[in-house]
Structures are given as C-alpha cells and as structure tokens.
Protein backbone atom coordinates (compact mmCIF):
# COMPACT_ATOMS: atom_id res chain seq x y z
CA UNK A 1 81.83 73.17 95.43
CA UNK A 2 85.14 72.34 94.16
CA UNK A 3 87.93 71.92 96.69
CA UNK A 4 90.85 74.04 96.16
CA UNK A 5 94.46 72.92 97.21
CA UNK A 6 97.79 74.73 98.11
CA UNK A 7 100.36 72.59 96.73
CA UNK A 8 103.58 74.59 97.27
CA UNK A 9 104.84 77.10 100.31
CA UNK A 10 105.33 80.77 99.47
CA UNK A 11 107.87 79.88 96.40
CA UNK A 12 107.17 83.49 94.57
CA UNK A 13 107.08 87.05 94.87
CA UNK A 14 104.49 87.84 91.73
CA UNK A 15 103.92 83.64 90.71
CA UNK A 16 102.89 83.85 86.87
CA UNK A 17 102.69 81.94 83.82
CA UNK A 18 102.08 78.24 84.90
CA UNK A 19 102.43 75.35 82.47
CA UNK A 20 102.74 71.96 82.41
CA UNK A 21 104.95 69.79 79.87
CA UNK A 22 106.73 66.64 80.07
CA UNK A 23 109.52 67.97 78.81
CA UNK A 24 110.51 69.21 82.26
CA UNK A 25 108.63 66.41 83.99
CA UNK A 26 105.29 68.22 84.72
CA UNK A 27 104.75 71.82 86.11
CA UNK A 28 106.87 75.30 85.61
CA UNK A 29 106.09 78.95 86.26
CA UNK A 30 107.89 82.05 86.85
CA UNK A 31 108.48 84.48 89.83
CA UNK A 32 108.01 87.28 86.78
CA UNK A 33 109.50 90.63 89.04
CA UNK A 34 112.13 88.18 90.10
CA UNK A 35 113.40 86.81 87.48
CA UNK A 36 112.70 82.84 88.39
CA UNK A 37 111.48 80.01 86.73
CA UNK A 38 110.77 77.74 88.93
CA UNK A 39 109.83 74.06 88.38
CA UNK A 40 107.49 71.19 90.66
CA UNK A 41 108.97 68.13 91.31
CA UNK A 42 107.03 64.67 92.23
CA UNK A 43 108.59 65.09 95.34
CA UNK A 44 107.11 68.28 96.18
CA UNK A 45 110.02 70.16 95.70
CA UNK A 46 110.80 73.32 93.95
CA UNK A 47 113.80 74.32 91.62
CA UNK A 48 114.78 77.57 90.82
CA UNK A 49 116.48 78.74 87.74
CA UNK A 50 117.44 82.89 87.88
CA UNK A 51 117.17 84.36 84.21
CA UNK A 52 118.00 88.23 85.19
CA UNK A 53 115.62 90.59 85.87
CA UNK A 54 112.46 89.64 84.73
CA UNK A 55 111.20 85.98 84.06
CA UNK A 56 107.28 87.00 82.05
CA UNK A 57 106.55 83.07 80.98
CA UNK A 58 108.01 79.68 79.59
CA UNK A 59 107.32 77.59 77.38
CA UNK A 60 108.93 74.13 75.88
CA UNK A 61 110.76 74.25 72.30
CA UNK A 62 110.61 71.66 70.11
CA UNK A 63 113.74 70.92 69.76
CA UNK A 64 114.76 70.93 73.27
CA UNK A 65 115.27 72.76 76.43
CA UNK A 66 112.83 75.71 76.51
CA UNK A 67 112.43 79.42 75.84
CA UNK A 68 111.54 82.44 78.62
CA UNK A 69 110.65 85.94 78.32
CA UNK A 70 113.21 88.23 79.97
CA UNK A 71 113.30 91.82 80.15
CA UNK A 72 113.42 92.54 76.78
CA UNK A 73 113.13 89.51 74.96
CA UNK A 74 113.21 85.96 74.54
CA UNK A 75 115.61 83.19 76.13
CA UNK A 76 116.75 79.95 74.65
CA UNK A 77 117.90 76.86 76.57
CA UNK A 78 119.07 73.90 74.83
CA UNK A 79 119.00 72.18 78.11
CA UNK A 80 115.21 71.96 79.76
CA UNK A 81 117.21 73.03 83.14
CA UNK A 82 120.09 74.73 81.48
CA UNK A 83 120.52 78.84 82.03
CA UNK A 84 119.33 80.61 78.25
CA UNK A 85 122.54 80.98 75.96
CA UNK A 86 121.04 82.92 73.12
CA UNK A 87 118.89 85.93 73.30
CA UNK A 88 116.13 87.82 70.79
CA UNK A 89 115.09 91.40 71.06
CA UNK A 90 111.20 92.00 71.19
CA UNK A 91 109.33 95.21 71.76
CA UNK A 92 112.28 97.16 73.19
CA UNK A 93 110.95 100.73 74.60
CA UNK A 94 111.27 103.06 76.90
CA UNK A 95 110.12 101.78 80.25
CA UNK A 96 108.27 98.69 78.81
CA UNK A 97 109.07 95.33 79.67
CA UNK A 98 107.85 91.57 78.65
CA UNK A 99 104.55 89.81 80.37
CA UNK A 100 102.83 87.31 79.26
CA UNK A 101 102.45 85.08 76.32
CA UNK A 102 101.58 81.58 74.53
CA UNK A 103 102.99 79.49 71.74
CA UNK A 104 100.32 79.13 68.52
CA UNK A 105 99.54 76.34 66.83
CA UNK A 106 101.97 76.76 63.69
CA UNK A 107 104.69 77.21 66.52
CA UNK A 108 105.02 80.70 66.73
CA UNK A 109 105.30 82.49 69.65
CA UNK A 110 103.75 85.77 70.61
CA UNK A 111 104.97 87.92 73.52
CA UNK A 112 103.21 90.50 74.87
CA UNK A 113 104.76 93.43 76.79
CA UNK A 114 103.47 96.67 79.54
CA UNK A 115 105.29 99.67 80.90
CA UNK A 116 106.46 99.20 84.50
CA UNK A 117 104.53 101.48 85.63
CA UNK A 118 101.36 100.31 83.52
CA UNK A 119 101.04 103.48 81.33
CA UNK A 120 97.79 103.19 79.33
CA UNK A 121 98.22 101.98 75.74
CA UNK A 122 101.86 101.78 75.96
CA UNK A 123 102.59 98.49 75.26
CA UNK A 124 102.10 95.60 72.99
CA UNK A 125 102.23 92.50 71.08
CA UNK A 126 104.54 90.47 69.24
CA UNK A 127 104.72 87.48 67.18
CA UNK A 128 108.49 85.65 66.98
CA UNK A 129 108.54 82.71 64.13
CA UNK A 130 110.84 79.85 64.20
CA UNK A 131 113.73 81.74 62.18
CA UNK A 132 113.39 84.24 65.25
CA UNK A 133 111.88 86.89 63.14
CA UNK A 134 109.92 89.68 65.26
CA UNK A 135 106.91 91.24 64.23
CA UNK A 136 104.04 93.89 66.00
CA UNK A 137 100.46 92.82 65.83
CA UNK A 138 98.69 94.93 68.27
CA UNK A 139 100.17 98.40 69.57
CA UNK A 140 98.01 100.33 71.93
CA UNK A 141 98.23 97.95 74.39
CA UNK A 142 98.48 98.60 78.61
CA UNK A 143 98.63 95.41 80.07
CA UNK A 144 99.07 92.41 78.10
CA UNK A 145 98.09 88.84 79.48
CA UNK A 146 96.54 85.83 79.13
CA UNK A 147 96.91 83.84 75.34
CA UNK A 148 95.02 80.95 74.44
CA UNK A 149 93.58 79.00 71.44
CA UNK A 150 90.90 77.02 70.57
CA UNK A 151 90.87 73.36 70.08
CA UNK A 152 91.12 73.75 66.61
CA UNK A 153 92.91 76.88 66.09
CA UNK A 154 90.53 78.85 64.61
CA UNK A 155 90.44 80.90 67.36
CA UNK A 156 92.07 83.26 70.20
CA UNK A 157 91.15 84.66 73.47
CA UNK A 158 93.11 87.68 74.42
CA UNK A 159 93.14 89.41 77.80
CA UNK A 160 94.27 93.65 78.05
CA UNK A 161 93.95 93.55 81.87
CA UNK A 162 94.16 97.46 81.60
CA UNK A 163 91.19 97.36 79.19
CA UNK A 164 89.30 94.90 81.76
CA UNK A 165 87.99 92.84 78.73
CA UNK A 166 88.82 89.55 77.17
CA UNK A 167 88.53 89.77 73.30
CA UNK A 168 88.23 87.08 70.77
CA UNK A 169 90.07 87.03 66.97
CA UNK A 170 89.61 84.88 63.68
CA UNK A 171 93.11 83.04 63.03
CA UNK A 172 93.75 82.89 59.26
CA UNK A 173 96.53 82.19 57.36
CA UNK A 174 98.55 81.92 60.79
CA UNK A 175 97.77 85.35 61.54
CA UNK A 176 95.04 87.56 64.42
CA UNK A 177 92.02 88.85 62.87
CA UNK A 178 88.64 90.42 63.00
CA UNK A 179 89.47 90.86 66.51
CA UNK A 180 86.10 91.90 68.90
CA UNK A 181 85.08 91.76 72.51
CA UNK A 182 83.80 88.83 74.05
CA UNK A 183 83.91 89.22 77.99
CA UNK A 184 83.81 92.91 79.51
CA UNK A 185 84.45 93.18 83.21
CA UNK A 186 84.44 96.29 85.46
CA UNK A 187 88.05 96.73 86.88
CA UNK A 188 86.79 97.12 90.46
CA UNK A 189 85.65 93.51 90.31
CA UNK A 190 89.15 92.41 89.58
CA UNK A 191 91.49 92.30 86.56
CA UNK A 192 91.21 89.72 84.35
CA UNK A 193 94.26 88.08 83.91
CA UNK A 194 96.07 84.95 82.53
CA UNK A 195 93.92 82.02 80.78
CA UNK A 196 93.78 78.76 79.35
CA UNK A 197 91.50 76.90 76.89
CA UNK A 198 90.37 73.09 77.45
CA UNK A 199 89.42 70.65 75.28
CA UNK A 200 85.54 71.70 74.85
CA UNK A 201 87.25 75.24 73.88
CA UNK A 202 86.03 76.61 77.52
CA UNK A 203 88.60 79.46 78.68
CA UNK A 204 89.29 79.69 82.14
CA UNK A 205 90.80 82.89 83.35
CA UNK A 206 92.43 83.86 86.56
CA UNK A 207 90.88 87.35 88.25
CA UNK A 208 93.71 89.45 90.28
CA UNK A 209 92.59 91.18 93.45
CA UNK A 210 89.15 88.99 93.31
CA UNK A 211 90.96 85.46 94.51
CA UNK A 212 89.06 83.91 92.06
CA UNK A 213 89.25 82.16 88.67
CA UNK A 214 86.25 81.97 85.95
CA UNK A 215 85.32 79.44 83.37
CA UNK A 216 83.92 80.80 80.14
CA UNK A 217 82.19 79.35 77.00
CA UNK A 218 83.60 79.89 73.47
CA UNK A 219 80.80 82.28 73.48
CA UNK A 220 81.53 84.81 76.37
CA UNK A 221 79.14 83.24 79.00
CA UNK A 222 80.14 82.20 82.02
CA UNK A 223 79.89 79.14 83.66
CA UNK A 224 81.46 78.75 86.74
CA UNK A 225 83.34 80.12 89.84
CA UNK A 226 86.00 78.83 91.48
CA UNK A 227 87.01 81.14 94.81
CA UNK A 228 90.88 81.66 95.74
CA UNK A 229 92.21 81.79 99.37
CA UNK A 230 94.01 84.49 98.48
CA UNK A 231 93.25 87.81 96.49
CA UNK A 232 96.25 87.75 93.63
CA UNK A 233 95.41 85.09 91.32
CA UNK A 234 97.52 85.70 88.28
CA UNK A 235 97.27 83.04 85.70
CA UNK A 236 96.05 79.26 85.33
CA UNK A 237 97.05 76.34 83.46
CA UNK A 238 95.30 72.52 82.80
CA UNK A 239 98.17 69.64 83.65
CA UNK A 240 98.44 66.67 85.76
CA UNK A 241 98.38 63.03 84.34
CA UNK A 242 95.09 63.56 83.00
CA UNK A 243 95.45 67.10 82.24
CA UNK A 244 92.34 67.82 84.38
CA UNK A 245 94.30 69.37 87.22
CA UNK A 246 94.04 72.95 87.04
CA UNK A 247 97.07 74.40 88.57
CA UNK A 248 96.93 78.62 89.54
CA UNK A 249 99.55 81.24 90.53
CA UNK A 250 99.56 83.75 92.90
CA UNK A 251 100.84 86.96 93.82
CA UNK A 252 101.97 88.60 97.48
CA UNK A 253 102.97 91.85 95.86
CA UNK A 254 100.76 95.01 97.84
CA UNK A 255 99.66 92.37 100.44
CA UNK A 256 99.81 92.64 103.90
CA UNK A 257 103.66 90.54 105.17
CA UNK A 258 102.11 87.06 106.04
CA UNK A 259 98.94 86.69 104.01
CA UNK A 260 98.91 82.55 104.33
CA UNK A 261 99.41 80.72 100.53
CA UNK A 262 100.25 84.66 98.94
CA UNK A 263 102.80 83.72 96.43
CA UNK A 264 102.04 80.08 96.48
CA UNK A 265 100.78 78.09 93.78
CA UNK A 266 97.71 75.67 94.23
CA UNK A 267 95.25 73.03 92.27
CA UNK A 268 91.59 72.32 91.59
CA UNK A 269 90.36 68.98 90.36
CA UNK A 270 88.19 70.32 87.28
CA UNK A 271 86.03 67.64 84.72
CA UNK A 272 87.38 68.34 81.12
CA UNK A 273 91.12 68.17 80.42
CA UNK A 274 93.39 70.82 78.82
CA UNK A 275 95.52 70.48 75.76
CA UNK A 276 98.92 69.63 75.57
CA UNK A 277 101.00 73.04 75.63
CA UNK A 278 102.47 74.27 72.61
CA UNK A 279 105.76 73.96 71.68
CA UNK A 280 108.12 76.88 70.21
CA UNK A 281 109.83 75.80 67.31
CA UNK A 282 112.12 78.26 67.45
C-alpha cells in the first residue's frame, strides 16, 4: 500500500495540469476556472501568478520563461515568473474554451479545448509549432485531457473524458495517427482524466469523482491502484529529485464547503521515474 501525502493547503478551486521543471525550480499547476498558475516552493510555499480567466496548463519554453493556456489561446512569458506578454489564438468558438495539453517531442505543442458547458463533440485539438502556426487534428471532441508520449516517441496516449476512453496513436513524421482505443472505462466509475508516461512507457492517469489514480501498461492493462482522500483527482505528473515523486491535483468544485485536502495538491512515492517535461520551443 503506497502512502499518499497532502503536501499543500486548499491552494485551488479546480487544481489541474501539474508539472515539474527546473526551470521554475520544481513544481507548477494551474487553478484552471481561476485563472492561476501557481508554483511550490522548497519552503512549502505557494506563488500565484493570475493569467485572466482561465489558466488550462503550463509548460516551460525553451528559450525561457514559459507558455499557459488561457481562454482562448496560448501565453508567452519571457520571464519563468513574469505575467504572458504575447498571445496566440487557438480553437476560438462559440462557448469553447482551452483544457488541457502537453508539449511533443519535436517541441510542438498541442492544446486541447471543451465547451463550458461540456457539449458532446464540440470541441477539439490543436497542434501550435514553434513559428506559432495553429493547426486542427481532431474535431469531434467533448472533453479533452490528458497528453502523453512514450519514451521514445513513437507513441501517444490520449484521454476524451466525455468519451470515458483513453486511446492510443502512431506518431509519424511529427504527426497523430492510426489512432484506436486502448483503455475503455464506464463513466459512472469516474472520468478519466489527466496522465503521464514514465520511463518504462507506463501511463498513469488521474480518475475524477473516483479519488483515485491508475497505472497502465503500454498495452492497456492495468497495473495498479493508488486511492485519493478526496473524490476530484484531476491530473498527475512524475517530479521530485529523482523524478519518482508522483505529484496529483485536485478539485473542490460540486463538493460539499470543507471537504479536508479538496483543492489541494498531494504526492506518492512511486518506483520508476518520469521523464523530463517537454519544452515548447515556441
């Protein structure tokens, strides 16, 4: 049984999109319906940086300072605690707004969006290179989450939550293919949410409304459980020293007021370390 540790107070509304770099000296997330990203000091502390409306994930560039997903778009900092100075539109529509995302291997970075109110196959998601051009690559999309690839990059694992399934592509020539299902869950079990890939290529993947996060094989099998204090886990992320602290957000929203650790973020010593985040190089 793996021991599971609250590490911050209630620092978020809707906690999302954790990540670890040492560009910012270790781990950041957002407070996505808030419009936060927040970052972990040594000291336990927690900074705040407000974006605007909506803060979906970040990520480090490579040149410096980081980029967010806002509303609409994308953010770029040149300074890693800076405010964003520059903005790109992505996936503009009525209603819809950004969620989450990951940085590929080549550097690109692909955003995925969802209607506020989560109409079916409204949504999708986007692909931004490092000249800032946008491109679609999936439309028919309701809720779209958790991004990862595989050691090697021959892979990636791509969670609809509104589909309930986690689906696997080919990546050739830099781009999603051959895309199929690998892990179909029923909804009332939990959404599937945000992920991460380790070295061995295992994907773990956070489960909202089950308090719970799940370890999966390249293959779609599952091989472990990890249970959550609280029901709203949103999205996970391999950091620490080692990389083989896996840190996971949480969410209070539709909670009862109160709810201890709802909103907080915590940490499970796990055995095989992540790999180092990507960086946009936009």
């Amino acid at each position: 049984m793996r021991s599971v540790e609250q590490v911050t107070d209630v620092v978020t509304d809707h906690g999302e999109g954790p990540v670890w770099s040492d560009a910012w000296g270790g781990l950041r997330f957002v407070d996505m319906l808030a419009g936060g990203v927040l970052t972990l000091r040594a000291d336990g502390a927690v900074d705040r940086i407000e974006v605007g409306r909506v803060a979906a994930f970040v990520r480090p560039r490579r040149q410096g300072g980081y980029v967010v997903a806002v509303e609409h778009g994308l953010g770029l900092a040149d300074d890693v605690d800076g405010q964003p100075t520059r903005f790109v539109d992505v996936g503009r529509g009525p209603g819809l707004r950004s969620n989450e995302g990951a940085v590929a291997p080549d550097g690109s970075l692909y955003l995925g969006t969802t209607e506020w109110e989560q109409e079916p196959e409204a949504a999708g998601l986007y692909r931004v290179t490092a000249d800032l051009r946008v491109e679609q690559v999936l439309d028919r999309v309701t809720i779209s989450n958790g991004l990862g690839f595989s050691p090697d990059g021959a892979r990636a694992y791509y969670v609809d939550s509104g589909a309930g399934r986690m689906d696997v592509f080919d990546v050739a020539d830099h781009r999603l293919t051959n895309r199929r299902p690998l892990v179909q869950r029923d909804r009332s079990e939990g959404d599937l949410d945000g992920l991460v890939v380790d070295v061995e290529g295992t994907i773990w993947v956070a489960v909202y409304g089950a308090g719970r996060v799940l370890r999966y094989s390249p293959e779609g099998e599952l091989l472990e459980e990890i249970d959550v204090p609280v029901p709203h886990v949103t999205a996970c992320t391999l950091g620490g020293p080692d990389l083989t602290d896996l840190f996971l957000t949480t969410s209070r929203r539709d909670l009862p007021a109160g709810l201890p650790g709802a909103g907080a973020v915590f940490r499970v010593e796990v055995d095989v370390p992540g790999l180092p985040v990507g960086e946009f190089a936009g």
